[in-house]
N, C-alpha and C. Protein backbone atom coordinates (compact mmCIF):
# COMPACT_ATOMS: atom_id res chain seq x y z
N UNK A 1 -98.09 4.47 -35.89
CA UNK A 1 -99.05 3.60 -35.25
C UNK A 1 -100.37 3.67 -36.01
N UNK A 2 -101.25 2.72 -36.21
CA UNK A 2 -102.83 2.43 -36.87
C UNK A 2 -103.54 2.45 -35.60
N UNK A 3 -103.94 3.31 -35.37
CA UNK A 3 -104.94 3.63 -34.43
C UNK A 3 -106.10 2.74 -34.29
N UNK A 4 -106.42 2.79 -36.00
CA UNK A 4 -107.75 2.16 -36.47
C UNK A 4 -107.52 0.59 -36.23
N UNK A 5 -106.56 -0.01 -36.58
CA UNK A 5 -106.08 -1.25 -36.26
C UNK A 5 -105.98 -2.07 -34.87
N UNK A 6 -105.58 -1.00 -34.20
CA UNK A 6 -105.02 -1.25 -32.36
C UNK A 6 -106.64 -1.06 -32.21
N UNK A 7 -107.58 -0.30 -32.20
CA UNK A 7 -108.69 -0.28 -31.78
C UNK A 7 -109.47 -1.54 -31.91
N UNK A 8 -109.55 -2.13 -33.52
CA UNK A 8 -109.94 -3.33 -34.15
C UNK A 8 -109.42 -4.52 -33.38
N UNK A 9 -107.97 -4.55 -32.76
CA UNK A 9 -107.35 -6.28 -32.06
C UNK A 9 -106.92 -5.16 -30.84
N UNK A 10 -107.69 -5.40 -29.76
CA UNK A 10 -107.12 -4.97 -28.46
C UNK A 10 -105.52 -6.05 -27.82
N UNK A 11 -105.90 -6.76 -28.21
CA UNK A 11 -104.24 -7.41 -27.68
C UNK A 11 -102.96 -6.96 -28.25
N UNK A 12 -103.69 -5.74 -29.65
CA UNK A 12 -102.36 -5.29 -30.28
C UNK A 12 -101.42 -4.72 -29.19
N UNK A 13 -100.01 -4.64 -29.24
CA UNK A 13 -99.38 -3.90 -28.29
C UNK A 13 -98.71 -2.37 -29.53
N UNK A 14 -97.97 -2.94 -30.32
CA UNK A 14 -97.63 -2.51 -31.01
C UNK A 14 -97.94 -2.84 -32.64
N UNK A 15 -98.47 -1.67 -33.39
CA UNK A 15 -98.87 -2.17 -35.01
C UNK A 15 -97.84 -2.17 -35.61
N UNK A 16 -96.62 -1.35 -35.55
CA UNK A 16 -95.65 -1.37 -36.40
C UNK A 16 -94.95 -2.43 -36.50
N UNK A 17 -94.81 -3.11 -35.46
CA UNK A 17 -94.11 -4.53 -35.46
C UNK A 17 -94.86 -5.95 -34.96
N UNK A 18 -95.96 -5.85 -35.06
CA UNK A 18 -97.07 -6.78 -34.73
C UNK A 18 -96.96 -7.12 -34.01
N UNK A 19 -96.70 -6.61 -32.40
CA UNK A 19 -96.29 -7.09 -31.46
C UNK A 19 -97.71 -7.26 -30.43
N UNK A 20 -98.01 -8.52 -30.23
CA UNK A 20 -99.44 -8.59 -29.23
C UNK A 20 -98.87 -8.81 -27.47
N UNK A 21 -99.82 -8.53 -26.63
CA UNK A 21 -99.79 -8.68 -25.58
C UNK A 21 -99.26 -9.87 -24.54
N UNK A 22 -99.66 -10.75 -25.55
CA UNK A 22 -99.44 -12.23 -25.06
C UNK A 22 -97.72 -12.33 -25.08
N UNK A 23 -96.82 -11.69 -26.16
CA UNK A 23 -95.86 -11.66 -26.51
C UNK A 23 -95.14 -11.02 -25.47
N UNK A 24 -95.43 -9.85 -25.25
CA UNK A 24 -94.45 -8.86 -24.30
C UNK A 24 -94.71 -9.15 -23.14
N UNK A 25 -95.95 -9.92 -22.68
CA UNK A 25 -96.03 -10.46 -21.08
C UNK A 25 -95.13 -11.43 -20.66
N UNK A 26 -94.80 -12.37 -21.82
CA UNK A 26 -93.85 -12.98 -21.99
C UNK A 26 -92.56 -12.99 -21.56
N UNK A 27 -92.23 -12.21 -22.06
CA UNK A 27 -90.73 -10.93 -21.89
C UNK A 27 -90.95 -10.66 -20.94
N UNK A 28 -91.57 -9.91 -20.58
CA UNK A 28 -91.69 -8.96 -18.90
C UNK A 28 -91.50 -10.14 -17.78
N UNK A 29 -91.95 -11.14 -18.44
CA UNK A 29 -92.64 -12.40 -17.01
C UNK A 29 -91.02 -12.81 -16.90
N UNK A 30 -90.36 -12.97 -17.97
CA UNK A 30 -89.07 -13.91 -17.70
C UNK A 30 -88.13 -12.57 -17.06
N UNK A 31 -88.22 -11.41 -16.90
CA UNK A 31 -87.77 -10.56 -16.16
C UNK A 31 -87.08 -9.40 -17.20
N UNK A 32 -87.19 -9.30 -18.13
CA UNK A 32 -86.82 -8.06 -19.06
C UNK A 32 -87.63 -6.50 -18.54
N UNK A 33 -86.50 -5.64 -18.60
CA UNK A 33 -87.49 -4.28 -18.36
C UNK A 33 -87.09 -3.47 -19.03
N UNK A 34 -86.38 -3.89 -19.71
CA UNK A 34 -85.75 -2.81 -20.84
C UNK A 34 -86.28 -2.36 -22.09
N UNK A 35 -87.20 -1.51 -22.68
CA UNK A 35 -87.77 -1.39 -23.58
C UNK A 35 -87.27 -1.87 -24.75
N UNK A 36 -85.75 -1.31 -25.12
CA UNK A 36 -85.25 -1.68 -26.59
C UNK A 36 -84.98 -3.57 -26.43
N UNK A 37 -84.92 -4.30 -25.16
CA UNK A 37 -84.31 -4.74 -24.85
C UNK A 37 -85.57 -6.59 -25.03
N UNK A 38 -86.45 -5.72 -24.67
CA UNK A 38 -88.04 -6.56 -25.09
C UNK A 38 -88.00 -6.70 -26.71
N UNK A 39 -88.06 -5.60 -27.45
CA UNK A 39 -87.90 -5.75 -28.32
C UNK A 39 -86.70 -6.60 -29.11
N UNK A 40 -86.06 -6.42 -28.70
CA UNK A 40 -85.02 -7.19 -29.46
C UNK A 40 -84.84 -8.54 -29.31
N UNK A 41 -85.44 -9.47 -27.96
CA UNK A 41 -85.81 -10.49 -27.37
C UNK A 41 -86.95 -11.00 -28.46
N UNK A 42 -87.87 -10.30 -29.25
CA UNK A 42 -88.89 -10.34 -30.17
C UNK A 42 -88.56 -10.08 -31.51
N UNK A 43 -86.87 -9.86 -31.38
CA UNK A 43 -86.46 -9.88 -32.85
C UNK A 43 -86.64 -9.01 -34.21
N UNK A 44 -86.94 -7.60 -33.05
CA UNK A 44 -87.52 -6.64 -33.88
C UNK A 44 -86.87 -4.96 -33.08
N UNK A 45 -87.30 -4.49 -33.43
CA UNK A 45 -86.67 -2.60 -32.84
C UNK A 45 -88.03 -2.09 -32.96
N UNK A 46 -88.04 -1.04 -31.48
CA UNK A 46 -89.04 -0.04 -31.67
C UNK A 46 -88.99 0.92 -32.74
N UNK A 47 -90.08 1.60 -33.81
CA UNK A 47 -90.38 2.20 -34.40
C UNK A 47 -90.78 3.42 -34.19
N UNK A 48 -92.07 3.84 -33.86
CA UNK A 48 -92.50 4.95 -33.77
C UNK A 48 -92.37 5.52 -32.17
N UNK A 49 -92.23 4.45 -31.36
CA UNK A 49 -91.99 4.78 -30.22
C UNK A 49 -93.69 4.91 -29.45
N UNK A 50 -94.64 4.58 -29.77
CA UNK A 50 -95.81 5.42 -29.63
C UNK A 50 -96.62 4.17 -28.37
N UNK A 51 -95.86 2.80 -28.72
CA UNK A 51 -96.37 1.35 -27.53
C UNK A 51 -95.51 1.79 -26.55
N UNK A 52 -94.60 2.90 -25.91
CA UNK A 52 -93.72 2.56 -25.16
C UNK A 52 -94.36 2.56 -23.76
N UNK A 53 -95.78 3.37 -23.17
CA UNK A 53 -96.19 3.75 -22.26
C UNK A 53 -96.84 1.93 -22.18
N UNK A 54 -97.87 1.55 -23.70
CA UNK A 54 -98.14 0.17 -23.41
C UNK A 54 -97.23 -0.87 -22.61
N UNK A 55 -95.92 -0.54 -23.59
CA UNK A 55 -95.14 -1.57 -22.84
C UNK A 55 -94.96 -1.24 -21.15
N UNK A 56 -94.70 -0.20 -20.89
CA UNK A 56 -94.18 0.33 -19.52
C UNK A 56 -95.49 -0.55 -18.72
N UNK A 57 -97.20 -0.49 -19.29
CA UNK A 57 -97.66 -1.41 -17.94
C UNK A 57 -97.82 -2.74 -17.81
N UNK A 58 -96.75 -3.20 -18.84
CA UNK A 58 -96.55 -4.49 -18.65
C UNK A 58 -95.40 -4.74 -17.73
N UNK A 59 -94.12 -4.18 -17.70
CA UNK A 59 -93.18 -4.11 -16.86
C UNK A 59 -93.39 -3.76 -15.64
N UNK A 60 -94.38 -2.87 -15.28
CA UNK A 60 -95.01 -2.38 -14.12
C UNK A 60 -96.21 -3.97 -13.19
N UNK A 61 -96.75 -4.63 -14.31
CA UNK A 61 -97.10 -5.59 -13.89
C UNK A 61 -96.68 -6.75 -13.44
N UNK A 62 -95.78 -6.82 -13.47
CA UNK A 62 -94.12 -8.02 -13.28
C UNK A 62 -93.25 -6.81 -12.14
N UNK A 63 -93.56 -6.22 -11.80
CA UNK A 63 -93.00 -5.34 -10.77
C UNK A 63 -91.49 -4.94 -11.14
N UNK A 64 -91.38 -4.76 -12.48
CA UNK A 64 -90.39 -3.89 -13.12
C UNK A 64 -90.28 -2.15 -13.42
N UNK A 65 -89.10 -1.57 -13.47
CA UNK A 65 -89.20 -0.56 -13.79
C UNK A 65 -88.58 -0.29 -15.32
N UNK A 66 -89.51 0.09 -16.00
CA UNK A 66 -88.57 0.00 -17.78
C UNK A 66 -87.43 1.22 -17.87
N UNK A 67 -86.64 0.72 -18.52
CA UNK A 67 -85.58 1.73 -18.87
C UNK A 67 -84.93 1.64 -20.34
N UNK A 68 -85.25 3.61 -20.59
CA UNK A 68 -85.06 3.11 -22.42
C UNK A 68 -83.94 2.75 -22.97
């Protein structure tokens, strides 16, 4: 993860796979709660693992529970 980067674009969700906020609300909204499962809907795989708590309060906001 770029720390320095995610600090610089707050909508980053994830740096390793350029994944922004707007994107995974997306996902969550159409009813996904599956972490690997968002991702792959986005055509990509988690990396470092380090957005997973990010992602979790997006699923939490769509009244999902994520599962890895």
């Amino acid at each position: 993860m770029d720390i320095t980067r995610k600090q610089q674009t707050p909508g980053l969700v994830c740096t390793c796979n350029d994944l922004y906020a707007e994107e995974i609300a997306e996902i969550t909204a159409m009813g996904e709660t599956e972490y690997k499962e968002i991702f792959a809907l986005l055509d990509t795989q988690p990396r470092c693992g380090e957005c997973v708590s990010h992602v979790n309060q997006f699923v939490s906001a769509s009244d999902g529970k994520t599962t890895l």
